[in-house]
PDB file of N, CA and C in Angstrom:
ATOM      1  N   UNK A   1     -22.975 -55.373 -27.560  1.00  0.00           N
ATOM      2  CA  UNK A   1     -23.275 -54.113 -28.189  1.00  0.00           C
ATOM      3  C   UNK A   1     -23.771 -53.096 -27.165  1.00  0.00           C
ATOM      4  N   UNK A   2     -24.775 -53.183 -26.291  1.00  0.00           N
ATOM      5  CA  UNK A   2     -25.129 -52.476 -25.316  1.00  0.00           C
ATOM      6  C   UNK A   2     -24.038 -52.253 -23.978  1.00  0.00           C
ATOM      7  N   UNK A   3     -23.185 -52.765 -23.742  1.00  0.00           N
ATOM      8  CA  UNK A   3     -21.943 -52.712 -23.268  1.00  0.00           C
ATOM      9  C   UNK A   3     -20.948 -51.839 -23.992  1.00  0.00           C
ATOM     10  N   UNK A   4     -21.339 -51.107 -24.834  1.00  0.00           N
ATOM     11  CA  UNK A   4     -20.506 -50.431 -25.614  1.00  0.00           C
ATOM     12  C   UNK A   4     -21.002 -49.135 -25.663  1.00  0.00           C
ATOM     13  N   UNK A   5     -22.626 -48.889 -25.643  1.00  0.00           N
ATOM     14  CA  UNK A   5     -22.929 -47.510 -26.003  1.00  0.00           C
ATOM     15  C   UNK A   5     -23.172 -47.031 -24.140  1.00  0.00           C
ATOM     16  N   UNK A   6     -22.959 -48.199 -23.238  1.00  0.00           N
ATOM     17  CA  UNK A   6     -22.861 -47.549 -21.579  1.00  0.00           C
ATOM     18  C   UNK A   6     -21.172 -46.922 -21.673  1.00  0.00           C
ATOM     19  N   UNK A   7     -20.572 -47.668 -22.289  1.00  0.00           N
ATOM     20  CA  UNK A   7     -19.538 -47.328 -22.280  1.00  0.00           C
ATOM     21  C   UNK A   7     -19.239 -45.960 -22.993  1.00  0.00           C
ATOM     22  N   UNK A   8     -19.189 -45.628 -24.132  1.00  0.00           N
ATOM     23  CA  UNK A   8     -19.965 -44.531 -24.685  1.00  0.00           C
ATOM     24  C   UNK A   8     -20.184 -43.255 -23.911  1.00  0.00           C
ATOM     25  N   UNK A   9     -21.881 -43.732 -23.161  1.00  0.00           N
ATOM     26  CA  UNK A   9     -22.311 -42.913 -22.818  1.00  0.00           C
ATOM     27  C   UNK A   9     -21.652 -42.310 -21.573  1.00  0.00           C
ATOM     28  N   UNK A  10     -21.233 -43.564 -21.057  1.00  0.00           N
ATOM     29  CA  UNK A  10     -20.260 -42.701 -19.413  1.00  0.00           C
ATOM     30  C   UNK A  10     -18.823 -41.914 -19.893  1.00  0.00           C
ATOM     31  N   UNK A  11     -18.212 -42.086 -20.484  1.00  0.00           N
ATOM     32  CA  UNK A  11     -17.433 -41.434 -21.519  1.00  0.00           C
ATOM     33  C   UNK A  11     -17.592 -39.769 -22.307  1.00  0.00           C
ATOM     34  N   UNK A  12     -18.636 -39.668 -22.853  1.00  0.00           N
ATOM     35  CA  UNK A  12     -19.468 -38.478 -23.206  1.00  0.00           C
ATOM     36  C   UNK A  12     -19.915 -37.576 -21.442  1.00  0.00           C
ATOM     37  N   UNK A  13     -20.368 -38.638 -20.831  1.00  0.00           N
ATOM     38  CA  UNK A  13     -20.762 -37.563 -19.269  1.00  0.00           C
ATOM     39  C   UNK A  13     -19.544 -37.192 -18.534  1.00  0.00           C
ATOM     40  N   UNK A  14     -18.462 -38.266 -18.653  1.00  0.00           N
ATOM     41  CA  UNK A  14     -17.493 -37.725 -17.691  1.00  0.00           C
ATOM     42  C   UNK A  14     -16.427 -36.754 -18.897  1.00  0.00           C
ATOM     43  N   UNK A  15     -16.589 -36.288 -20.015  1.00  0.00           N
ATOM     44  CA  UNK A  15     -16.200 -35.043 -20.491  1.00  0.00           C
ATOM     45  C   UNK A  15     -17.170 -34.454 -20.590  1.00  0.00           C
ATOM     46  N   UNK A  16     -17.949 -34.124 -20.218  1.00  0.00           N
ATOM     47  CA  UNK A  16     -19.107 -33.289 -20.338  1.00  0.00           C
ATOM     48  C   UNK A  16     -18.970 -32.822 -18.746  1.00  0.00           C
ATOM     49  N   UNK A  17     -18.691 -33.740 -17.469  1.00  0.00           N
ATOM     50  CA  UNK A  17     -18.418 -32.930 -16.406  1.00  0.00           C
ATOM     51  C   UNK A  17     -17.140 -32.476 -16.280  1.00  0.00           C
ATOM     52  N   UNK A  18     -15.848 -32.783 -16.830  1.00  0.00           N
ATOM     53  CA  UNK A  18     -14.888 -32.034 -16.645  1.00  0.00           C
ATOM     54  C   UNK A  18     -14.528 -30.777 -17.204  1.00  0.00           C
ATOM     55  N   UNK A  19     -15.352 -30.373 -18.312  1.00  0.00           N
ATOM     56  CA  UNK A  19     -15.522 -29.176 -18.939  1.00  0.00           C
ATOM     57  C   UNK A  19     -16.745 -28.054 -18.308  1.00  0.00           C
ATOM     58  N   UNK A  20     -16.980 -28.468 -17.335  1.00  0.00           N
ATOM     59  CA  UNK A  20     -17.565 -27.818 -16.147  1.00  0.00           C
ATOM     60  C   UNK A  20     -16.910 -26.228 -15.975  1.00  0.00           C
ATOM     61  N   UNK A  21     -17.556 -25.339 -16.089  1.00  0.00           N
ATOM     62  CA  UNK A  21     -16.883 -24.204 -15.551  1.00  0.00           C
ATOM     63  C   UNK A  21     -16.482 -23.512 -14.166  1.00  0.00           C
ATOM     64  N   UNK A  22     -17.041 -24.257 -13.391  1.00  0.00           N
ATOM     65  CA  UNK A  22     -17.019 -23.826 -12.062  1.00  0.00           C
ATOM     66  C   UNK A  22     -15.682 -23.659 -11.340  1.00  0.00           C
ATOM     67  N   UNK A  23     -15.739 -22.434 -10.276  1.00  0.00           N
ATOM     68  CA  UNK A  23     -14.253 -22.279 -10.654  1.00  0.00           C
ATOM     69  C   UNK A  23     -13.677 -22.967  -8.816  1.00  0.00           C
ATOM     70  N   UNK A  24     -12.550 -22.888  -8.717  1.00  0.00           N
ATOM     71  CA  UNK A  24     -11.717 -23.647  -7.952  1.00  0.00           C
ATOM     72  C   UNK A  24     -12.402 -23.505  -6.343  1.00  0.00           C
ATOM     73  N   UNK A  25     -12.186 -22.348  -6.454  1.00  0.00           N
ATOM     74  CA  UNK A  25     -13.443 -21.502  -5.057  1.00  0.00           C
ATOM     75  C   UNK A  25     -14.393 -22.156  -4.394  1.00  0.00           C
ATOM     76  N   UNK A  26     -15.179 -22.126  -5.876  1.00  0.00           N
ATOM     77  CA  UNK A  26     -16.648 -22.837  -5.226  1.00  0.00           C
ATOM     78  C   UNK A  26     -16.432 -23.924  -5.215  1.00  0.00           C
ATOM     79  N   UNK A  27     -15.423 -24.747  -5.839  1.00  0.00           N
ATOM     80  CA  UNK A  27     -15.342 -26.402  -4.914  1.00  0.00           C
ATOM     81  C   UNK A  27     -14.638 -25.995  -4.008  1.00  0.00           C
ATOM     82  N   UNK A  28     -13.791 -25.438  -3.316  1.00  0.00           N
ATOM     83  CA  UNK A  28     -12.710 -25.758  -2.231  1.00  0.00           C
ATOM     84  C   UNK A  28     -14.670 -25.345  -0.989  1.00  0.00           C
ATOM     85  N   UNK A  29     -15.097 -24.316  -1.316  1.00  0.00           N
ATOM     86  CA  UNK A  29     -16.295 -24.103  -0.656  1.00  0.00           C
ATOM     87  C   UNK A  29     -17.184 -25.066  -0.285  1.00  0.00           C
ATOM     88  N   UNK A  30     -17.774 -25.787  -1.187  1.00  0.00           N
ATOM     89  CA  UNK A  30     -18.480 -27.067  -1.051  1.00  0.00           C
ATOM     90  C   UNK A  30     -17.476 -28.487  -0.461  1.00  0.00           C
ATOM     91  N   UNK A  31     -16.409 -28.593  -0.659  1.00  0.00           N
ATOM     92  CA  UNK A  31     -15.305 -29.632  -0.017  1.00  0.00           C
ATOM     93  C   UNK A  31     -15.552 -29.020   1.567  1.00  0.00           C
ATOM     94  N   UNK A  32     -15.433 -27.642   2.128  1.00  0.00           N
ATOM     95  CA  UNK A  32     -15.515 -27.680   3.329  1.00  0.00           C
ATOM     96  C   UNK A  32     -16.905 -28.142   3.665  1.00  0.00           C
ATOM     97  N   UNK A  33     -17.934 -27.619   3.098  1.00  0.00           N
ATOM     98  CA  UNK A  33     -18.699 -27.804   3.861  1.00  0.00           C
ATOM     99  C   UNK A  33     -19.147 -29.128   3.427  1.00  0.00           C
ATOM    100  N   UNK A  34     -18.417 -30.190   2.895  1.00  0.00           N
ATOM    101  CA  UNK A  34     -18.745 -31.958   3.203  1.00  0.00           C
ATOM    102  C   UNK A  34     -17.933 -31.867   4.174  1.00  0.00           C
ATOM    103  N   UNK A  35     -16.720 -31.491   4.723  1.00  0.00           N
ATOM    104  CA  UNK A  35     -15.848 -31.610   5.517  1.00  0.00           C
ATOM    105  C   UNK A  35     -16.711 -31.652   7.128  1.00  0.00           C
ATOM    106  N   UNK A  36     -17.519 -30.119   6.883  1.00  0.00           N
ATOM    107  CA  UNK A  36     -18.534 -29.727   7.985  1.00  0.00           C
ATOM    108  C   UNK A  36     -19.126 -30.665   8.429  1.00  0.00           C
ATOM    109  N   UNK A  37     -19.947 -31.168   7.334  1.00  0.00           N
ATOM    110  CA  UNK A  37     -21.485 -32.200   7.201  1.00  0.00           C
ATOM    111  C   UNK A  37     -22.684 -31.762   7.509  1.00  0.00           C
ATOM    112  N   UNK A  38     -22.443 -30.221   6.964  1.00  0.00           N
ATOM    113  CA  UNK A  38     -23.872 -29.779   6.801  1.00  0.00           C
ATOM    114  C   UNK A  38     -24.089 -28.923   5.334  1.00  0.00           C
ATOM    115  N   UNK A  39     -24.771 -29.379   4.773  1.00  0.00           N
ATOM    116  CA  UNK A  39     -25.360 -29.042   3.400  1.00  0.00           C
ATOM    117  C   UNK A  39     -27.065 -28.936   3.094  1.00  0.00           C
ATOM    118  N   UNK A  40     -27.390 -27.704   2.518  1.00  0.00           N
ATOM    119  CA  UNK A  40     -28.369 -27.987   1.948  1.00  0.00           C
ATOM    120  C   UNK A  40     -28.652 -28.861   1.056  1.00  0.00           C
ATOM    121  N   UNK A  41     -29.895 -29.090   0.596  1.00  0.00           N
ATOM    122  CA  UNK A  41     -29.707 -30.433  -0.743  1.00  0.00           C
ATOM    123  C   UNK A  41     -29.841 -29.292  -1.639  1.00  0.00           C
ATOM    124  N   UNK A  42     -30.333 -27.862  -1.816  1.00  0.00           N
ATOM    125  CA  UNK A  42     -30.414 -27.119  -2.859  1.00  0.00           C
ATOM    126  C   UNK A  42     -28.809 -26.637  -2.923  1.00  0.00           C
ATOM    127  N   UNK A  43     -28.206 -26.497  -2.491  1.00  0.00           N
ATOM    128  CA  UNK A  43     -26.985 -26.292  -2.373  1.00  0.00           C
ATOM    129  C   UNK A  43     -25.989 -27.554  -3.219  1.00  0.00           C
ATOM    130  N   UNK A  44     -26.442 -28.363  -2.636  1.00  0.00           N
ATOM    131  CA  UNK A  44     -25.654 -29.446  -3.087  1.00  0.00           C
ATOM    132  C   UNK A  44     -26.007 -29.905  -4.672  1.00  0.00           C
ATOM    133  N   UNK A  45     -27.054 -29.483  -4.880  1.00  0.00           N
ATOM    134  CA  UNK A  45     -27.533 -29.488  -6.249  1.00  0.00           C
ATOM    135  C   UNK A  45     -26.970 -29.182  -7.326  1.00  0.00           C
ATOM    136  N   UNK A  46     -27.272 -27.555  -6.656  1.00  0.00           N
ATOM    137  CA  UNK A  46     -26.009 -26.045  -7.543  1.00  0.00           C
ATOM    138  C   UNK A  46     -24.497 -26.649  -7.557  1.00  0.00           C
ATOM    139  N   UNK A  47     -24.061 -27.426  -7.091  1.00  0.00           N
ATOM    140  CA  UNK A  47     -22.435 -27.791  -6.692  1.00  0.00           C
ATOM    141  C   UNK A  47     -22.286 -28.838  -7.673  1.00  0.00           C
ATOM    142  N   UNK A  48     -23.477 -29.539  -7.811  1.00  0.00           N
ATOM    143  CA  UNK A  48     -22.837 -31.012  -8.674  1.00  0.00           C
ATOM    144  C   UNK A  48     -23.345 -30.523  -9.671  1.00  0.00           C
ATOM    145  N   UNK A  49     -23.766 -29.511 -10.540  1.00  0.00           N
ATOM    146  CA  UNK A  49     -24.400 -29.261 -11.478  1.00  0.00           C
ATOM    147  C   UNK A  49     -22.867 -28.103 -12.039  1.00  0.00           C
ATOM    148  N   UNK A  50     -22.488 -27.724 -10.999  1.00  0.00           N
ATOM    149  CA  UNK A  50     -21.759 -26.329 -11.450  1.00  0.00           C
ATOM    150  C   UNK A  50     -19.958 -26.701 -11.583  1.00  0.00           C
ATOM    151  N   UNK A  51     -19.317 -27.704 -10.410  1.00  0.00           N
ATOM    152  CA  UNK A  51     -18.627 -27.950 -10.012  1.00  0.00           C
ATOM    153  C   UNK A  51     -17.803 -28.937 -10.937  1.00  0.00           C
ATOM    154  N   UNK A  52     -16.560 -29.289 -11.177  1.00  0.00           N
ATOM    155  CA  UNK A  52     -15.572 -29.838 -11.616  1.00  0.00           C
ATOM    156  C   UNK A  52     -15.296 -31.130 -10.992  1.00  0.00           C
ATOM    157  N   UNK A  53     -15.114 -32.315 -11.474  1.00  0.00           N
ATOM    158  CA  UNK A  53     -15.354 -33.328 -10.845  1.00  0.00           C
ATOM    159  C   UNK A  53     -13.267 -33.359 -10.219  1.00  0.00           C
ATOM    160  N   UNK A  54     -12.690 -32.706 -11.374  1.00  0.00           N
ATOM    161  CA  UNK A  54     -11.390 -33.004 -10.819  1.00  0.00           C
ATOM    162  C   UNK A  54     -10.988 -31.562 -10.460  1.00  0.00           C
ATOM    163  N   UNK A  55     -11.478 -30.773  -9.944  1.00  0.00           N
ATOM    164  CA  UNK A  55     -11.549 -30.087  -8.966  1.00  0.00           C
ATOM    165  C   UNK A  55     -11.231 -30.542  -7.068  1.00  0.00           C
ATOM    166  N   UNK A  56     -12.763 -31.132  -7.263  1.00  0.00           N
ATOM    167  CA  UNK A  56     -13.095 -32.198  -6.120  1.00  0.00           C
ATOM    168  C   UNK A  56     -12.292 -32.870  -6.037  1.00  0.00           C
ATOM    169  N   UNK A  57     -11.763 -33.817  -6.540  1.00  0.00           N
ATOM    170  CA  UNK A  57     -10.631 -34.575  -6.276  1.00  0.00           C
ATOM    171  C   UNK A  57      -9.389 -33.911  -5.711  1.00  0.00           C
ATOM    172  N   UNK A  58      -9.113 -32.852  -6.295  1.00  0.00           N
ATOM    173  CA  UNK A  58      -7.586 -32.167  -5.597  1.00  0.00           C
ATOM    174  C   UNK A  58      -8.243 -31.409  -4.526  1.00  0.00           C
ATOM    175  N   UNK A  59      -9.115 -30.700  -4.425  1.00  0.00           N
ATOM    176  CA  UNK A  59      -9.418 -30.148  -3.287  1.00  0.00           C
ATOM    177  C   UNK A  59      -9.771 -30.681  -2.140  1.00  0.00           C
ATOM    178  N   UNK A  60     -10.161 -31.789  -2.506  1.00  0.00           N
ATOM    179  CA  UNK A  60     -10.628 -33.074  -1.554  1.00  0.00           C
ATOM    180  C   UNK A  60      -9.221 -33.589  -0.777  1.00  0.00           C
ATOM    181  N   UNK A  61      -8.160 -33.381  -1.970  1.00  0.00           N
ATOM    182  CA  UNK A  61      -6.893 -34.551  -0.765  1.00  0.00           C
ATOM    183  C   UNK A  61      -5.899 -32.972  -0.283  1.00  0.00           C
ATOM    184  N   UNK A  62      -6.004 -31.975  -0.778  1.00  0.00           N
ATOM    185  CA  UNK A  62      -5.758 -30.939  -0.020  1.00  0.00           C
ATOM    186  C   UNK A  62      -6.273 -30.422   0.720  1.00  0.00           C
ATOM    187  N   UNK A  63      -7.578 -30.720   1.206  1.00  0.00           N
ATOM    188  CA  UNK A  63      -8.240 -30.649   2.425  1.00  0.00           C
ATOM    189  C   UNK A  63      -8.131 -31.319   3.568  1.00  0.00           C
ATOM    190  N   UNK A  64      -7.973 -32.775   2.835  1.00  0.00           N
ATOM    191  CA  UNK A  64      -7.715 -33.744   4.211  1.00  0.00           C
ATOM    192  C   UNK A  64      -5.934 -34.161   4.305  1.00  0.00           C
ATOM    193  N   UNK A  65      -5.018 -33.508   3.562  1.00  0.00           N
ATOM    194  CA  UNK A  65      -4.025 -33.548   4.067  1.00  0.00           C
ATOM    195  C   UNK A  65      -3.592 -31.698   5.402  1.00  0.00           C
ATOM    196  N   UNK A  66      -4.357 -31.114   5.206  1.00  0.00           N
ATOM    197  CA  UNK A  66      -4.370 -29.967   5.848  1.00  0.00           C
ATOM    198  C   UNK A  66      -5.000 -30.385   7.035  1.00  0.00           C
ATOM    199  N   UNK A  67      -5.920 -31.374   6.993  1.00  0.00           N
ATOM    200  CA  UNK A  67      -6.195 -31.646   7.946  1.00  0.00           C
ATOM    201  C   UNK A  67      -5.388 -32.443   9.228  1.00  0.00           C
ATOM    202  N   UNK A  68      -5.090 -33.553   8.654  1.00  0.00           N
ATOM    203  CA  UNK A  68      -4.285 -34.512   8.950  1.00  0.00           C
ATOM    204  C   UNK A  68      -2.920 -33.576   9.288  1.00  0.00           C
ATOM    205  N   UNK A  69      -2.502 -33.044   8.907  1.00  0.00           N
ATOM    206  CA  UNK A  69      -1.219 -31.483   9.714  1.00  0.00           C
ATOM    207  C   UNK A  69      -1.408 -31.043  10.370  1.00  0.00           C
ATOM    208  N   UNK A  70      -2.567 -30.640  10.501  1.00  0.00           N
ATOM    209  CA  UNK A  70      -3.245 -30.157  11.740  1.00  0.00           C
ATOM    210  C   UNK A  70      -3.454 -30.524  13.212  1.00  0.00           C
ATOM    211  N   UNK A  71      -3.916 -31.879  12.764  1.00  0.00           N
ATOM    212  CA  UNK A  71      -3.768 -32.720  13.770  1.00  0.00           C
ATOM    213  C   UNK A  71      -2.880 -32.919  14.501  1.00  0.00           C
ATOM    214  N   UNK A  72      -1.443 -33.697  13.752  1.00  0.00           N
ATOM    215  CA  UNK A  72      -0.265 -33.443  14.089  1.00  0.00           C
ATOM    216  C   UNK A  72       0.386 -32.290  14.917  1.00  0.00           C
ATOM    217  N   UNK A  73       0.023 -31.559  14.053  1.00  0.00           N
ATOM    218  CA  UNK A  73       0.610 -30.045  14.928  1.00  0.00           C
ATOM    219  C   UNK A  73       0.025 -30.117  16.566  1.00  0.00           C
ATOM    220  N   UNK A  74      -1.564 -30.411  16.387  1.00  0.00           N
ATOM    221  CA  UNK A  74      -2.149 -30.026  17.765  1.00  0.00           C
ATOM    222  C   UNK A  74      -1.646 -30.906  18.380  1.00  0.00           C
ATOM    223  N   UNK A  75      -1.518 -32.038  18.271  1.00  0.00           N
ATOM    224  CA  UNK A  75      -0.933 -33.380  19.140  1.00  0.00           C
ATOM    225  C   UNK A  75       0.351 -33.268  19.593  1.00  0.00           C
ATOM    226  N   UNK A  76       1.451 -32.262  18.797  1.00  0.00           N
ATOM    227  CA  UNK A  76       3.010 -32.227  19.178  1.00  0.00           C
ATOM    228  C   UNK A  76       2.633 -30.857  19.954  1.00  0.00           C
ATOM    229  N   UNK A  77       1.519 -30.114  19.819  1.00  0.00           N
ATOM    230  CA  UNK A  77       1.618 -28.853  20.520  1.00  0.00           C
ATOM    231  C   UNK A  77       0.962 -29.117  21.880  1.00  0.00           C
ATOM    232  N   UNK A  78       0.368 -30.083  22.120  1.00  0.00           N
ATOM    233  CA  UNK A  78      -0.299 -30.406  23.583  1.00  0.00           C
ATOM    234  C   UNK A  78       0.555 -31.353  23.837  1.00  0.00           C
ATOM    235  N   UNK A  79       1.622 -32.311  23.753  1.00  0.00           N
ATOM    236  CA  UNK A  79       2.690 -33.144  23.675  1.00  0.00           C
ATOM    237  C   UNK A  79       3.748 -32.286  24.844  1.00  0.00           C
ATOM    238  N   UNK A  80       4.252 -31.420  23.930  1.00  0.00           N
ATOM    239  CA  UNK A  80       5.406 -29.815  23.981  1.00  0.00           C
ATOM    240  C   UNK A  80       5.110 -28.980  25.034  1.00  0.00           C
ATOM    241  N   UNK A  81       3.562 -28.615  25.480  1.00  0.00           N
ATOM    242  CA  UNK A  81       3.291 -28.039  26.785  1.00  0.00           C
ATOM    243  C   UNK A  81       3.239 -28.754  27.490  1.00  0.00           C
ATOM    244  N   UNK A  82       3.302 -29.788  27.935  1.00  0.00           N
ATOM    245  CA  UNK A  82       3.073 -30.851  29.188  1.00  0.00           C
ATOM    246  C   UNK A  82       1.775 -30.724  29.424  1.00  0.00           C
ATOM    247  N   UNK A  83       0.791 -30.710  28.697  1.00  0.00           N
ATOM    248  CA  UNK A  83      -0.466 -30.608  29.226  1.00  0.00           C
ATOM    249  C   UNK A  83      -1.074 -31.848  29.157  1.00  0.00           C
ATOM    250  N   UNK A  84       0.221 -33.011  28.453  1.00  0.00           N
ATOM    251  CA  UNK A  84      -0.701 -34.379  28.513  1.00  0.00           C
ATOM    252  C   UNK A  84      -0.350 -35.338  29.451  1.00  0.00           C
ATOM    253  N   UNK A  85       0.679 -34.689  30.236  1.00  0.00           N
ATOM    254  CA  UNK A  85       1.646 -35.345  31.349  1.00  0.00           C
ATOM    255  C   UNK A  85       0.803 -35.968  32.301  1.00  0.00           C
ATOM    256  N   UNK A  86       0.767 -36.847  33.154  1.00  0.00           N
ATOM    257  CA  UNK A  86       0.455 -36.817  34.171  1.00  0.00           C
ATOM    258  C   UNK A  86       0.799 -37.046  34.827  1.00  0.00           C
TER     259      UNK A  86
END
């Protein structure tokens, strides 16, 4: 029985955070700056209080696939100049 109203209750919180209003912005904002790794904790507060949990999630793997391109790019672009030749 108590296995049922956790169940329940995590159920009720995780629609209660996806009906979050916070808009796309201020997570792609807070995704960088975990990206950074510098955060206030009052900051980080306002974010999990305000923020979209599946927000975070897409902004999260469109962050680190931008990243991960990036990379790439710089690696074929220092590759392409001979600057890794020796």
């Amino acid at each position: 029985m108590a296995d049922k109203d956790v169940g329940n209750q995590v159920g009720n919180d995780l629609k209660q955070a996806v009906q979050r209003k916070g808009s796309f912005l201020q997570t792609l904002k807070a995704v960088a700056w975990s990206f950074f790794g510098v955060r206030k904790s009052s900051g980080y507060a306002e974010d999990v209080a305000r923020i979209n949990p599946v927000h975070v999630i897409v902004a999260g793997l469109l962050a680190a696939l931008l990243f991960v391109l990036g990379l790439v790019w710089l690696v074929q672009w220092i590759v392409g100049s001979g600057a890794a030749a020796s």
